[in-house]
PDB file of N, CA and C in Angstrom:
ATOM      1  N   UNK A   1      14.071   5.178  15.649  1.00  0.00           N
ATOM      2  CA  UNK A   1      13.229   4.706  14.567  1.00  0.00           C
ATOM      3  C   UNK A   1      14.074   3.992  13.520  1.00  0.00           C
ATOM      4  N   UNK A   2      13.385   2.657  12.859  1.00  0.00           N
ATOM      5  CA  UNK A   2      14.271   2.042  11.975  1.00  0.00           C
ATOM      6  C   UNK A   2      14.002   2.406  10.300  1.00  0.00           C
ATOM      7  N   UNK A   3      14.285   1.740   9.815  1.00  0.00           N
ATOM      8  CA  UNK A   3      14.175   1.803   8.443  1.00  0.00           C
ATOM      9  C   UNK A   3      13.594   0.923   7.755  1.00  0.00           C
ATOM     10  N   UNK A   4      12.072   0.920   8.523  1.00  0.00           N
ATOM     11  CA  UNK A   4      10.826  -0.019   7.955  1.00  0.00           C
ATOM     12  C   UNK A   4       9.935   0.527   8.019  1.00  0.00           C
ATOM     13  N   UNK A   5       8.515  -0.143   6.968  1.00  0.00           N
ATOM     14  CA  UNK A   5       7.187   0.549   6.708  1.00  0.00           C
ATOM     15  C   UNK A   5       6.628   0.672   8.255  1.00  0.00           C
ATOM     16  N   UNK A   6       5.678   1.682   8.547  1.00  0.00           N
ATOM     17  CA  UNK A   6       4.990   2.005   9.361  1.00  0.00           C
ATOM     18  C   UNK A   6       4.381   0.596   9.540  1.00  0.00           C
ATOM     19  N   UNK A   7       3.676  -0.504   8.917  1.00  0.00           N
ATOM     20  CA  UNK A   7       2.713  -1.481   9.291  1.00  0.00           C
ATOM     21  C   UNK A   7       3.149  -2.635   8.080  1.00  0.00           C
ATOM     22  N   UNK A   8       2.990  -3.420   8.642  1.00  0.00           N
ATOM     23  CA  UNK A   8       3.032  -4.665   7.271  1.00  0.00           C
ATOM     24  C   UNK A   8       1.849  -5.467   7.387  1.00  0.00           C
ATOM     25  N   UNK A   9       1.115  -5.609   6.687  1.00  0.00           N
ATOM     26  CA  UNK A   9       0.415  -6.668   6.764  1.00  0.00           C
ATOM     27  C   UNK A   9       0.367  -8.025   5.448  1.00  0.00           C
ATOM     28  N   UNK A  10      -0.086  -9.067   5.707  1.00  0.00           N
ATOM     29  CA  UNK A  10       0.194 -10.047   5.271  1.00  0.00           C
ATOM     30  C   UNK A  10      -1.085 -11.106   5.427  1.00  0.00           C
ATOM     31  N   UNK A  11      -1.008 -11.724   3.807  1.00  0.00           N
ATOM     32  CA  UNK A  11      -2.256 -12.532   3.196  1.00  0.00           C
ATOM     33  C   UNK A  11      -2.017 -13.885   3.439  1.00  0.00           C
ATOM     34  N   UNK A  12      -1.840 -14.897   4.450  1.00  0.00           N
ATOM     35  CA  UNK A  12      -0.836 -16.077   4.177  1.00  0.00           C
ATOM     36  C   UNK A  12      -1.579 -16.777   2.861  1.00  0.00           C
ATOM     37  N   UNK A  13      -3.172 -16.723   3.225  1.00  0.00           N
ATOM     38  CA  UNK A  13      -4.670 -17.273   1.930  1.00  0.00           C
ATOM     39  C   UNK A  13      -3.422 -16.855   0.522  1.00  0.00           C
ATOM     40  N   UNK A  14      -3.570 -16.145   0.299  1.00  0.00           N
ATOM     41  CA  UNK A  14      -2.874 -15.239  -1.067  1.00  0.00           C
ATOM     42  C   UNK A  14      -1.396 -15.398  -1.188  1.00  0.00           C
ATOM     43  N   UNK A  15      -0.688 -15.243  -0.441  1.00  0.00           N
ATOM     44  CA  UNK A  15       0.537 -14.792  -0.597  1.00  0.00           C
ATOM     45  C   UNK A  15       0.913 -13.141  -1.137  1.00  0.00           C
ATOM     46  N   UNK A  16       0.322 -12.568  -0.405  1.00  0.00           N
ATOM     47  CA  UNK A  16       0.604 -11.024  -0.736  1.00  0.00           C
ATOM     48  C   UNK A  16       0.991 -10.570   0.835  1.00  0.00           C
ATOM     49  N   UNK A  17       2.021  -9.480   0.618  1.00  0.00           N
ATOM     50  CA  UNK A  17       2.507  -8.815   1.533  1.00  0.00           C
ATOM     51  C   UNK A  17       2.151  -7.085   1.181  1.00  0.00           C
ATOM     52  N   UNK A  18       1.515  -6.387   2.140  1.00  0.00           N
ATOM     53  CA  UNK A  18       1.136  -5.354   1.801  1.00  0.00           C
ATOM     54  C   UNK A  18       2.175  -4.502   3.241  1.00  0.00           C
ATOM     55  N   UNK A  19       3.431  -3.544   2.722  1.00  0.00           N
ATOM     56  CA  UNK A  19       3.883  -2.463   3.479  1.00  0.00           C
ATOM     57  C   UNK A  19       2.972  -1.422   3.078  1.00  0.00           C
ATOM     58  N   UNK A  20       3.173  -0.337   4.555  1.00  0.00           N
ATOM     59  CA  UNK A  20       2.282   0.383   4.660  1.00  0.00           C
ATOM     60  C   UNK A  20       2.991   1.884   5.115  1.00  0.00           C
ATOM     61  N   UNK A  21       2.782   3.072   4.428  1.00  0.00           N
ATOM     62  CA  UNK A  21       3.281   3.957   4.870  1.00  0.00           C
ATOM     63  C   UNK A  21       1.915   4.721   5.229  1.00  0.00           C
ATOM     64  N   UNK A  22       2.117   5.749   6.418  1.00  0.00           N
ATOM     65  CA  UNK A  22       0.727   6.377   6.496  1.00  0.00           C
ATOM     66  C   UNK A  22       1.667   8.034   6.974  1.00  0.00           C
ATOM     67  N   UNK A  23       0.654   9.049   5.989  1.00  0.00           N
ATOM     68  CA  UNK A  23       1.147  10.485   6.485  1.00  0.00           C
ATOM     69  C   UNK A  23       0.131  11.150   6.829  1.00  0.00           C
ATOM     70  N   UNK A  24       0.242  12.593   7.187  1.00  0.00           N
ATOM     71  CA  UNK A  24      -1.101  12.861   7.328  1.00  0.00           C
ATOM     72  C   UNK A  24      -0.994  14.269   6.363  1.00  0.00           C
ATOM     73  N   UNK A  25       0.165  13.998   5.550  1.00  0.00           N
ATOM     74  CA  UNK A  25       0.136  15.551   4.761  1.00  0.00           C
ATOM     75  C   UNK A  25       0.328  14.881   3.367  1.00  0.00           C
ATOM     76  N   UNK A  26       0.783  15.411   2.503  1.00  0.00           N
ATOM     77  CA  UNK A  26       0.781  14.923   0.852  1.00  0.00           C
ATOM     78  C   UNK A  26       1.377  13.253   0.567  1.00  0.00           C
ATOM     79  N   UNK A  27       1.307  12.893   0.125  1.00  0.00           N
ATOM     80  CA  UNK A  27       2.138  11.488  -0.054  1.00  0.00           C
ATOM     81  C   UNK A  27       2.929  11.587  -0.234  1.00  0.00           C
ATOM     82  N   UNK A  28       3.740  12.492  -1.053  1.00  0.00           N
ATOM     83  CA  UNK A  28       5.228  13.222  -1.437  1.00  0.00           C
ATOM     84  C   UNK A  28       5.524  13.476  -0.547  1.00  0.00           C
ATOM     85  N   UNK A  29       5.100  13.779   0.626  1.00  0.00           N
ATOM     86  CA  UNK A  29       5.769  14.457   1.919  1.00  0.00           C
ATOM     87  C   UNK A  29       6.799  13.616   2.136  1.00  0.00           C
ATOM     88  N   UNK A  30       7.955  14.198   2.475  1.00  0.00           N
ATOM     89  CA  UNK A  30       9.323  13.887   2.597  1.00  0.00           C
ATOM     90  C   UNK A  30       9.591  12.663   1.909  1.00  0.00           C
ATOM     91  N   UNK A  31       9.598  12.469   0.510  1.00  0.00           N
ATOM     92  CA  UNK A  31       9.948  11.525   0.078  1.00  0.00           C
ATOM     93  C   UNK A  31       9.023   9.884   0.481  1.00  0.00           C
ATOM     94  N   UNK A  32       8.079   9.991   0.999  1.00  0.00           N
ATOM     95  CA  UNK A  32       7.251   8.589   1.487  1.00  0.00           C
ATOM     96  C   UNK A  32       7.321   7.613   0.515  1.00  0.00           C
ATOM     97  N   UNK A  33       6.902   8.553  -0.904  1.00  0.00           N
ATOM     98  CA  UNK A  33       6.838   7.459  -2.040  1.00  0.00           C
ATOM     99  C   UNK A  33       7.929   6.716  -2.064  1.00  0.00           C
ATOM    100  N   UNK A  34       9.052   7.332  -2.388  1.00  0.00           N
ATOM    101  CA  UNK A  34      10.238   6.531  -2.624  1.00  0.00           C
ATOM    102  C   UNK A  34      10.682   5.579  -1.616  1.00  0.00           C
ATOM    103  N   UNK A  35      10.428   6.321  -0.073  1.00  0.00           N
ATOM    104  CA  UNK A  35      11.174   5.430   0.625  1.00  0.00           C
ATOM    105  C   UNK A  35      10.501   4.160   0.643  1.00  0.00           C
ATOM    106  N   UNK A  36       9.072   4.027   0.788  1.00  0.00           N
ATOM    107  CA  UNK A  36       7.733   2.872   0.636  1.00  0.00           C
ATOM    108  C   UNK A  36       8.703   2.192  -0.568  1.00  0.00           C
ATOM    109  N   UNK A  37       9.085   2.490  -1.443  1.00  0.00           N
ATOM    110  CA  UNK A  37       9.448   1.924  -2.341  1.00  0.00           C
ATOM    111  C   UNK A  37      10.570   1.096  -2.371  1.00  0.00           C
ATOM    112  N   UNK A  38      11.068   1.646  -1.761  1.00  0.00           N
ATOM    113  CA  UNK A  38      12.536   0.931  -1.589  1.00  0.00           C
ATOM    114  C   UNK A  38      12.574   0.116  -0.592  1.00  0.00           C
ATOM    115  N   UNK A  39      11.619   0.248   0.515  1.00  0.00           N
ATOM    116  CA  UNK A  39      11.456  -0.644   1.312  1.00  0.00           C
ATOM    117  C   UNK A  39      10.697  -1.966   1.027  1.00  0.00           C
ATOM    118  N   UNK A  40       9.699  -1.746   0.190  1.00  0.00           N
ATOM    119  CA  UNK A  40       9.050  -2.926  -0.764  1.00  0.00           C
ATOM    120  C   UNK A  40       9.649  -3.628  -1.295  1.00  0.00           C
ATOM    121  N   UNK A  41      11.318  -3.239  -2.107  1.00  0.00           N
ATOM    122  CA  UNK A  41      12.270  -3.878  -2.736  1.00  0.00           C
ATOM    123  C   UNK A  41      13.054  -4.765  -1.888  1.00  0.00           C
ATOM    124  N   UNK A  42      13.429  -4.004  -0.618  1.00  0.00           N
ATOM    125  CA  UNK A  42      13.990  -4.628   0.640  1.00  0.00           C
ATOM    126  C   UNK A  42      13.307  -6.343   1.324  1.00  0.00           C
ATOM    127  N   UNK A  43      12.006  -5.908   1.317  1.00  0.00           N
ATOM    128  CA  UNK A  43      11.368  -7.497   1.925  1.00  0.00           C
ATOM    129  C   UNK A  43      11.080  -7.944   0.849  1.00  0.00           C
ATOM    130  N   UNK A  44      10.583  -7.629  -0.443  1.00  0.00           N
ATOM    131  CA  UNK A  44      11.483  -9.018  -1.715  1.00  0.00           C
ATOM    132  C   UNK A  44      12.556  -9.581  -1.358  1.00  0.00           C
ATOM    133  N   UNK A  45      13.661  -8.734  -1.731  1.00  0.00           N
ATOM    134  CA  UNK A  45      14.699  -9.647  -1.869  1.00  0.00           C
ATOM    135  C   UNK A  45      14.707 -10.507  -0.484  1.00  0.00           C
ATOM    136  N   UNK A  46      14.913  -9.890   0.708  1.00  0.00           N
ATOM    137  CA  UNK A  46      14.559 -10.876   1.299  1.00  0.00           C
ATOM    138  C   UNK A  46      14.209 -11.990   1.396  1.00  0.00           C
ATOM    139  N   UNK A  47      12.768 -12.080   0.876  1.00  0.00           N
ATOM    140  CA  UNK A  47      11.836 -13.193   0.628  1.00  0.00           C
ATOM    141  C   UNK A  47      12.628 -13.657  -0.375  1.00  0.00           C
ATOM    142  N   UNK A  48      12.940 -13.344  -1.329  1.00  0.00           N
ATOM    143  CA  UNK A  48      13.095 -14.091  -2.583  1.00  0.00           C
ATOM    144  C   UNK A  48      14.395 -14.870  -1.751  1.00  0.00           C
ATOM    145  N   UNK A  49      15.421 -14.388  -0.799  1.00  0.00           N
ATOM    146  CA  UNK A  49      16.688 -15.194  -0.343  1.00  0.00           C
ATOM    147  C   UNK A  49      16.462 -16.190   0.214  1.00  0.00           C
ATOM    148  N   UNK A  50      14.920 -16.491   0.805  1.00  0.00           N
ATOM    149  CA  UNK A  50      14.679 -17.295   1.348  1.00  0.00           C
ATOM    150  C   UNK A  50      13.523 -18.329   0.387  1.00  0.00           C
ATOM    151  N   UNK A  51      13.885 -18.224  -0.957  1.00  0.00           N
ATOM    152  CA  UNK A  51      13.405 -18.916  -1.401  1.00  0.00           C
ATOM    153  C   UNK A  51      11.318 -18.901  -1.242  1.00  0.00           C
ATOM    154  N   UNK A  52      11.234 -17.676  -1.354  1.00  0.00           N
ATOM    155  CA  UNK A  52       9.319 -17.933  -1.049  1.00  0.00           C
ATOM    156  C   UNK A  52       8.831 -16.894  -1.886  1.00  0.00           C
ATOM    157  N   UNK A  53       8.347 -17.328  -2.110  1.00  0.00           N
ATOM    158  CA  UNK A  53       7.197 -16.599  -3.810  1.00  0.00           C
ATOM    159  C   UNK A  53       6.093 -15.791  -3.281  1.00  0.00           C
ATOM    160  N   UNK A  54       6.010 -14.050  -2.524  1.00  0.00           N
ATOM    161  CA  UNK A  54       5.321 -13.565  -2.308  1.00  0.00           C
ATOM    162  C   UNK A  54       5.279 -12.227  -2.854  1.00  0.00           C
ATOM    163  N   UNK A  55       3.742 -11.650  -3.490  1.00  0.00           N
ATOM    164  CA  UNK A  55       3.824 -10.675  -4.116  1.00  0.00           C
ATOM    165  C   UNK A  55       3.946  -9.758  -3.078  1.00  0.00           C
ATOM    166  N   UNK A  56       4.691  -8.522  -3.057  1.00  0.00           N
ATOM    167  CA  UNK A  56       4.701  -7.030  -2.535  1.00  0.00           C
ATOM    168  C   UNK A  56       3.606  -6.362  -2.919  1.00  0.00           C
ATOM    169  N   UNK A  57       2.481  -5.838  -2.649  1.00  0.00           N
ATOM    170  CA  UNK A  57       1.930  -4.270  -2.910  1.00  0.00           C
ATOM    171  C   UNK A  57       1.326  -3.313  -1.826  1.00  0.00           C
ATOM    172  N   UNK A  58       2.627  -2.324  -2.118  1.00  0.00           N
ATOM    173  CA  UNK A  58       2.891  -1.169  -1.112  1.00  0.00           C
ATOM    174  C   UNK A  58       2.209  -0.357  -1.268  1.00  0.00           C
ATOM    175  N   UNK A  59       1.166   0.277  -0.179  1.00  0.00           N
ATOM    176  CA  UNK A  59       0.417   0.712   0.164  1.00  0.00           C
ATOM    177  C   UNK A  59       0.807   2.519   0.599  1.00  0.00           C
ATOM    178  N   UNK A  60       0.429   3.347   0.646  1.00  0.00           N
ATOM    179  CA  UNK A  60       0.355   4.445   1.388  1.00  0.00           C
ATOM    180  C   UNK A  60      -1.212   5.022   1.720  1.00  0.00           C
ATOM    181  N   UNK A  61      -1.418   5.241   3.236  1.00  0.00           N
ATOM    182  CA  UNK A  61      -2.520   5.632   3.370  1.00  0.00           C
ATOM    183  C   UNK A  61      -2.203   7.320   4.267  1.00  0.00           C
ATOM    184  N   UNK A  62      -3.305   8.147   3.446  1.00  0.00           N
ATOM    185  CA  UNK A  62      -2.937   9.546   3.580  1.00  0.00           C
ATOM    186  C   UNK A  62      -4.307   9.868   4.495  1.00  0.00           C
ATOM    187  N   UNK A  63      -4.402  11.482   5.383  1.00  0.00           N
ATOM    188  CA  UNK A  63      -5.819  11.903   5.908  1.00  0.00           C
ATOM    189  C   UNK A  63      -6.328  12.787   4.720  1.00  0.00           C
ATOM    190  N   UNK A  64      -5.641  12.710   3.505  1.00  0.00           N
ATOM    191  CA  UNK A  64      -6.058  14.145   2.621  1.00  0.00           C
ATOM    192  C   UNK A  64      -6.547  13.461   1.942  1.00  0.00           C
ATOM    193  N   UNK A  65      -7.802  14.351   1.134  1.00  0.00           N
ATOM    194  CA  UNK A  65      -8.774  13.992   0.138  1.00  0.00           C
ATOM    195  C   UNK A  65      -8.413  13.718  -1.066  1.00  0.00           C
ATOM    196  N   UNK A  66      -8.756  12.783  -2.122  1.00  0.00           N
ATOM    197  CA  UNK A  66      -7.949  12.619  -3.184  1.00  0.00           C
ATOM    198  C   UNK A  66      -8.157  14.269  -4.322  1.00  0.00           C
ATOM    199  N   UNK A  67      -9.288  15.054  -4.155  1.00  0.00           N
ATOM    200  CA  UNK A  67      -9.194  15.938  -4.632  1.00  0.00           C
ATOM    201  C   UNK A  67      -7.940  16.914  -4.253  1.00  0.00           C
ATOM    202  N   UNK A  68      -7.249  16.778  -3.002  1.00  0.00           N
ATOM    203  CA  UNK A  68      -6.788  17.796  -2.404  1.00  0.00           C
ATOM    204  C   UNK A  68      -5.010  17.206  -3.155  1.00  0.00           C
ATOM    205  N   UNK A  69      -4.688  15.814  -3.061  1.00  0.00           N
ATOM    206  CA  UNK A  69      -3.395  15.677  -3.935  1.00  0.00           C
ATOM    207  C   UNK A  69      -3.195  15.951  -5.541  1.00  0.00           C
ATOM    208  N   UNK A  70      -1.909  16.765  -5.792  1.00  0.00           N
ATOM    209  CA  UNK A  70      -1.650  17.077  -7.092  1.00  0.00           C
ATOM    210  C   UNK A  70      -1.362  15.882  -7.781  1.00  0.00           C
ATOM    211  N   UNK A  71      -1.623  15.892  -9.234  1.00  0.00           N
ATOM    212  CA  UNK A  71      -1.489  14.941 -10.085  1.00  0.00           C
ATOM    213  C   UNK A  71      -0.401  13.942 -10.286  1.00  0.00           C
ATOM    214  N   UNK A  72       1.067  14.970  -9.970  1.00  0.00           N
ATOM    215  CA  UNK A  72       2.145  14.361  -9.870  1.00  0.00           C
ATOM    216  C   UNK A  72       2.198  13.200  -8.705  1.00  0.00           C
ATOM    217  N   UNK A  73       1.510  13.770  -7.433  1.00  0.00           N
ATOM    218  CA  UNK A  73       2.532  12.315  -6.626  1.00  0.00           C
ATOM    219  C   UNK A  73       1.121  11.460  -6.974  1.00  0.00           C
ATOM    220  N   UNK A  74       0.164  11.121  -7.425  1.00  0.00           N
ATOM    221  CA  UNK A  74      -0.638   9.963  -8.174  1.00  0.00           C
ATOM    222  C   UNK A  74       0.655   9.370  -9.522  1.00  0.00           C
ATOM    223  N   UNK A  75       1.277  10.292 -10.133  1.00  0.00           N
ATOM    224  CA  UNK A  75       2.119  10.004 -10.954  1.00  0.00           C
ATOM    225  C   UNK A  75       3.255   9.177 -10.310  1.00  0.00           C
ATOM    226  N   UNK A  76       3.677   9.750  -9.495  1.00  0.00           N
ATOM    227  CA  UNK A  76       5.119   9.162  -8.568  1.00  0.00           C
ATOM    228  C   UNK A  76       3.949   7.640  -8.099  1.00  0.00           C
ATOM    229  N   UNK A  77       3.782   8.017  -7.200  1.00  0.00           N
ATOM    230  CA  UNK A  77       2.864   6.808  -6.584  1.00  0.00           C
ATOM    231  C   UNK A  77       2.706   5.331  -7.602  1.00  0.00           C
ATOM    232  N   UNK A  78       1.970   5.803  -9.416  1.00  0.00           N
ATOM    233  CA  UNK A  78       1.898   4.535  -9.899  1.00  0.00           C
ATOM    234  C   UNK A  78       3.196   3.956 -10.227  1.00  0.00           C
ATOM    235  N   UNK A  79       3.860   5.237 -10.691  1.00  0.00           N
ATOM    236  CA  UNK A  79       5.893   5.014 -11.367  1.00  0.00           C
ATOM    237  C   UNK A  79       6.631   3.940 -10.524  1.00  0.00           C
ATOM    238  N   UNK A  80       6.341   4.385  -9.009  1.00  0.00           N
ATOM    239  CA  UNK A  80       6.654   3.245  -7.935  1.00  0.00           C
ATOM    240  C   UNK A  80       5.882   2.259  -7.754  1.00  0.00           C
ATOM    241  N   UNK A  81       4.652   2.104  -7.908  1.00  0.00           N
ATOM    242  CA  UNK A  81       3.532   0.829  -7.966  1.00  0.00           C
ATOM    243  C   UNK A  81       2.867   0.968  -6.614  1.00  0.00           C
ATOM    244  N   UNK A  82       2.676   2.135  -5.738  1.00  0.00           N
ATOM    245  CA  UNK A  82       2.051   1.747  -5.059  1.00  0.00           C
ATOM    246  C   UNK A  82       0.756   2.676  -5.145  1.00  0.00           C
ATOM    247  N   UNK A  83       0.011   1.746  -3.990  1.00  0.00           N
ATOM    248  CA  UNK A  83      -1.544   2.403  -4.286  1.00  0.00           C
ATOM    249  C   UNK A  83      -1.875   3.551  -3.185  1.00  0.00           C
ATOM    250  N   UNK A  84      -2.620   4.106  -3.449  1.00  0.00           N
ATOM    251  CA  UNK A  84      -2.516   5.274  -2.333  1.00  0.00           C
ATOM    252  C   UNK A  84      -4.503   5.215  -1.713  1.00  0.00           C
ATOM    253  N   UNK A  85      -4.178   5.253  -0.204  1.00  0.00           N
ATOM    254  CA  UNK A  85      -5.393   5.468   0.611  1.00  0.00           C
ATOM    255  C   UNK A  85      -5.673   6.421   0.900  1.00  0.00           C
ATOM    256  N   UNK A  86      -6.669   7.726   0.797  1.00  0.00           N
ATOM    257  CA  UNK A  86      -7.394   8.465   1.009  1.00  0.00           C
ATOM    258  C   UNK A  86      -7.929   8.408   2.230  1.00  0.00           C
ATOM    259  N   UNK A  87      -9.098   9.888   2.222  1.00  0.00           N
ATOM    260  CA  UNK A  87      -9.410   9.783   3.821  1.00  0.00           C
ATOM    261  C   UNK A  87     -11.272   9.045   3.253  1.00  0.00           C
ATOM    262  N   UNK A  88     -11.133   9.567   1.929  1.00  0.00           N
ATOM    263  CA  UNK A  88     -12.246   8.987   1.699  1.00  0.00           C
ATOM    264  C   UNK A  88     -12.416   7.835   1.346  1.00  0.00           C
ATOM    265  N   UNK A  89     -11.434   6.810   1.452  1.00  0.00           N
ATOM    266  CA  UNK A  89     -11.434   5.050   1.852  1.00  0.00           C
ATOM    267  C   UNK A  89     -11.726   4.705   2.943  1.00  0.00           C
ATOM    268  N   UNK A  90     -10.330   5.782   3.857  1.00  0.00           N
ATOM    269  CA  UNK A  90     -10.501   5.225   5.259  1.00  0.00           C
ATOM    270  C   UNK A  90     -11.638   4.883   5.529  1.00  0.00           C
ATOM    271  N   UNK A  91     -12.906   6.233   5.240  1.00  0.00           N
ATOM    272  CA  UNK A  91     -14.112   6.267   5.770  1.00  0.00           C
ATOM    273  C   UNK A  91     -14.893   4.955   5.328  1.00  0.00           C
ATOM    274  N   UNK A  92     -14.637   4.771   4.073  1.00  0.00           N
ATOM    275  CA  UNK A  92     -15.086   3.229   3.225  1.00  0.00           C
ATOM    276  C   UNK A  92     -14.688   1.858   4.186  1.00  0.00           C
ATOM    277  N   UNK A  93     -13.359   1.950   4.669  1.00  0.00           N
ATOM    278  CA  UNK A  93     -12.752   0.772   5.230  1.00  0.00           C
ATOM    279  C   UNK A  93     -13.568   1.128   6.687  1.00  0.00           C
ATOM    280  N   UNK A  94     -14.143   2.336   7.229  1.00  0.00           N
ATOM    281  CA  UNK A  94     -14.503   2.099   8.839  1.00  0.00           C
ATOM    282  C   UNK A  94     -15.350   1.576   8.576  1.00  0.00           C
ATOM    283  N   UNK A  95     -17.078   2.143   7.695  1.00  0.00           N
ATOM    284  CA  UNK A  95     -18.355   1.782   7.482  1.00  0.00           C
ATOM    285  C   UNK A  95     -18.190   0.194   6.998  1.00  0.00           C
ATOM    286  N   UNK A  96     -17.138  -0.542   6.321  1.00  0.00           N
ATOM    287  CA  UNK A  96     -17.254  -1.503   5.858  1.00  0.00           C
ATOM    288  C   UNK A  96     -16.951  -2.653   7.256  1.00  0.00           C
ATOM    289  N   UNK A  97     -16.175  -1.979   8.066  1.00  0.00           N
ATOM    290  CA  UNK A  97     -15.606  -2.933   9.362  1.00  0.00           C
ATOM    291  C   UNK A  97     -17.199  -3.768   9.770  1.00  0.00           C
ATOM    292  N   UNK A  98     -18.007  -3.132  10.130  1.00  0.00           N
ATOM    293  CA  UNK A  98     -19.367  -3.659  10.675  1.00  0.00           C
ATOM    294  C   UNK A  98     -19.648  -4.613   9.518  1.00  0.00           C
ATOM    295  N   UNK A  99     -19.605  -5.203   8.364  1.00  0.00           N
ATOM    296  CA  UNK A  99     -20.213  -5.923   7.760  1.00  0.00           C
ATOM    297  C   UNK A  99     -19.685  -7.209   7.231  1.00  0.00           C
ATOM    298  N   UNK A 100     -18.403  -7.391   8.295  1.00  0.00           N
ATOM    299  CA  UNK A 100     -17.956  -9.202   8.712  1.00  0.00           C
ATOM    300  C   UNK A 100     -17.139  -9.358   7.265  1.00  0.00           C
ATOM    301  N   UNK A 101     -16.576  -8.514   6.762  1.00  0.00           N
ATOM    302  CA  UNK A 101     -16.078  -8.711   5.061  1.00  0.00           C
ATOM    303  C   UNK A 101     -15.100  -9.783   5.284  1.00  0.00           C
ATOM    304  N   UNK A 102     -14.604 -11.171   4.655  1.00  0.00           N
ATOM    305  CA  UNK A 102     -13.646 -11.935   4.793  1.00  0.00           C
ATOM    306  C   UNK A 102     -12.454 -11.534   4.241  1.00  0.00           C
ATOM    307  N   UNK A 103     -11.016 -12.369   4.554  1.00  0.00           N
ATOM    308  CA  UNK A 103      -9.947 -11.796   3.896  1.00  0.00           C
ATOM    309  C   UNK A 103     -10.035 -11.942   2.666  1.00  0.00           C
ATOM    310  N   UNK A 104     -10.893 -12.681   1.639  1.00  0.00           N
ATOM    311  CA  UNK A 104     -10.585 -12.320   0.269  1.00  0.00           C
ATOM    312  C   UNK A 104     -11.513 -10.949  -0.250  1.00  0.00           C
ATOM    313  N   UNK A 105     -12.275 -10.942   0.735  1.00  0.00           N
ATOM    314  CA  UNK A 105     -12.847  -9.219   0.367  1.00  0.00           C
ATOM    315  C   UNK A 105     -12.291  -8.117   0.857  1.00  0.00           C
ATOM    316  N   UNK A 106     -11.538  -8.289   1.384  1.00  0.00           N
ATOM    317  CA  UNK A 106     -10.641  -7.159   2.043  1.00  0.00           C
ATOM    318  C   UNK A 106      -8.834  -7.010   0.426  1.00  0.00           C
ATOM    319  N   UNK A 107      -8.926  -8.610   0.641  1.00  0.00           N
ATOM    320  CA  UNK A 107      -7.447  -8.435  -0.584  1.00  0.00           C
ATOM    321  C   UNK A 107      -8.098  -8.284  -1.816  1.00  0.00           C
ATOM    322  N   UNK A 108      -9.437  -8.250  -2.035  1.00  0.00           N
ATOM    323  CA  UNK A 108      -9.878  -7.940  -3.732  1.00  0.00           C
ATOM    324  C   UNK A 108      -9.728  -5.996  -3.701  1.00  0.00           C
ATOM    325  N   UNK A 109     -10.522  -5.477  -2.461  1.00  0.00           N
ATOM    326  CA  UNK A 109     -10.404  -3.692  -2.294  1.00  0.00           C
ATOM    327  C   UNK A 109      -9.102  -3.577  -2.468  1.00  0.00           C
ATOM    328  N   UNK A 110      -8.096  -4.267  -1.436  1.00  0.00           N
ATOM    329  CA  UNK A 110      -6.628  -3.622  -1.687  1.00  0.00           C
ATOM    330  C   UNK A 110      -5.901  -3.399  -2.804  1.00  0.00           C
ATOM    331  N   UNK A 111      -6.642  -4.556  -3.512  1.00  0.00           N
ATOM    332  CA  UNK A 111      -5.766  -5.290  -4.567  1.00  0.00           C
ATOM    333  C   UNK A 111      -6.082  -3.911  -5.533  1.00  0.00           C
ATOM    334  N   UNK A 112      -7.404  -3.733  -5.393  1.00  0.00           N
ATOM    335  CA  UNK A 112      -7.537  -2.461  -6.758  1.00  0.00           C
ATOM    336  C   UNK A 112      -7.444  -0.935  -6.655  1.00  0.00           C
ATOM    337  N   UNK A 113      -6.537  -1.036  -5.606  1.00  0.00           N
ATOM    338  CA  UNK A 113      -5.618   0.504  -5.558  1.00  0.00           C
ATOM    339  C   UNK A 113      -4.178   0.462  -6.243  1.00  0.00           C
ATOM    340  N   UNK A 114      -4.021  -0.749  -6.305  1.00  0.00           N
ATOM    341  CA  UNK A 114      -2.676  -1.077  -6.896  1.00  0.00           C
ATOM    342  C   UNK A 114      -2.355  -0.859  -8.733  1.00  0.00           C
ATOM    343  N   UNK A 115      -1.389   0.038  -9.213  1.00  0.00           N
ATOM    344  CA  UNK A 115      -1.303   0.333 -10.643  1.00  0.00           C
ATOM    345  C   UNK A 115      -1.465  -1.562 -10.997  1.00  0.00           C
ATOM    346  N   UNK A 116      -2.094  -1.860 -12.093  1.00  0.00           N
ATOM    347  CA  UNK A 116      -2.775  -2.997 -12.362  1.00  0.00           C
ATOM    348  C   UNK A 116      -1.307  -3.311 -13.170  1.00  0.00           C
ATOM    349  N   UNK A 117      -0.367  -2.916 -13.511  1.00  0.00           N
ATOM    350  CA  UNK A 117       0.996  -3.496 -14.233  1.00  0.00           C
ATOM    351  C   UNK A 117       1.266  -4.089 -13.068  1.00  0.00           C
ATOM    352  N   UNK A 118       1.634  -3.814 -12.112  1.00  0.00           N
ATOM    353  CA  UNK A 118       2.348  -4.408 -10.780  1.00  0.00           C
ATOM    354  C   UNK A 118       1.496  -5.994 -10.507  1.00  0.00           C
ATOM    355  N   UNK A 119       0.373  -6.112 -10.440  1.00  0.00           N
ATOM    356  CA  UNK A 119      -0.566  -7.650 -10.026  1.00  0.00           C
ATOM    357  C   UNK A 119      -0.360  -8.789 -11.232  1.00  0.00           C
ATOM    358  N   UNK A 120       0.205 -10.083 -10.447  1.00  0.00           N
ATOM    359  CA  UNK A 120       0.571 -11.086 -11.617  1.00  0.00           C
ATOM    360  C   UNK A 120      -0.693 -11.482 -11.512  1.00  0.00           C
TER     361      UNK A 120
END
């Protein structure tokens, strides 16, 4: 195993790059936040070496209920900027699959899990 997000996906419409960590226990679990984080920093600079202007927002998607995470890793989570997926999105993102949503309706949902300091 390397030392990259579980999934990347990518807006070419937008220019947003969304890494993706997915657990199925706390978001804190073994450090996810941080490492998501540092890996977000990683394909910046990147990008930025290659001269291309794309926003990062790093994602974590969890199976636990947002009632069921403690306050802190929502705390860790915004401190690092990323947004965190629930099981009660997932369920939002399956029921929504059937209704043909385009990519700018898919990057407006993503967009507003993201701590709103992080979006230029």
């Amino acid at each position: 195993m390397g030392d990259a997000p579980d999934l990347i996906i990518f807006s070419p419409s937008h220019d947003f790059i969304y890494p993706i960590e997915c657990t199925v226990g706390p978001v804190s679990n073994k450090e996810k936040l941080q490492k998501l984080s540092m890996r977000a920093q990683r394909i910046k600079q990147a990008l930025i070496s290659k001269h291309l202007n794309v926003t990062i927002l790093p994602l974590i998607i969890t199976w636990a209920k947002s009632s069921d995470v403690p306050i802190t890793d929502f705390e860790i989570a915004e401190g690092e900027g990323i947004g965190v997926l629930f099981t009660e999105h997932l369920q939002g993102i399956r029921d929504a699959a059937c209704l043909y949503l385009t990519e700018d309706d898919w990057f407006e949902y993503f967009k507003k899990l993201i701590p709103k300091t992080l979006i230029p």
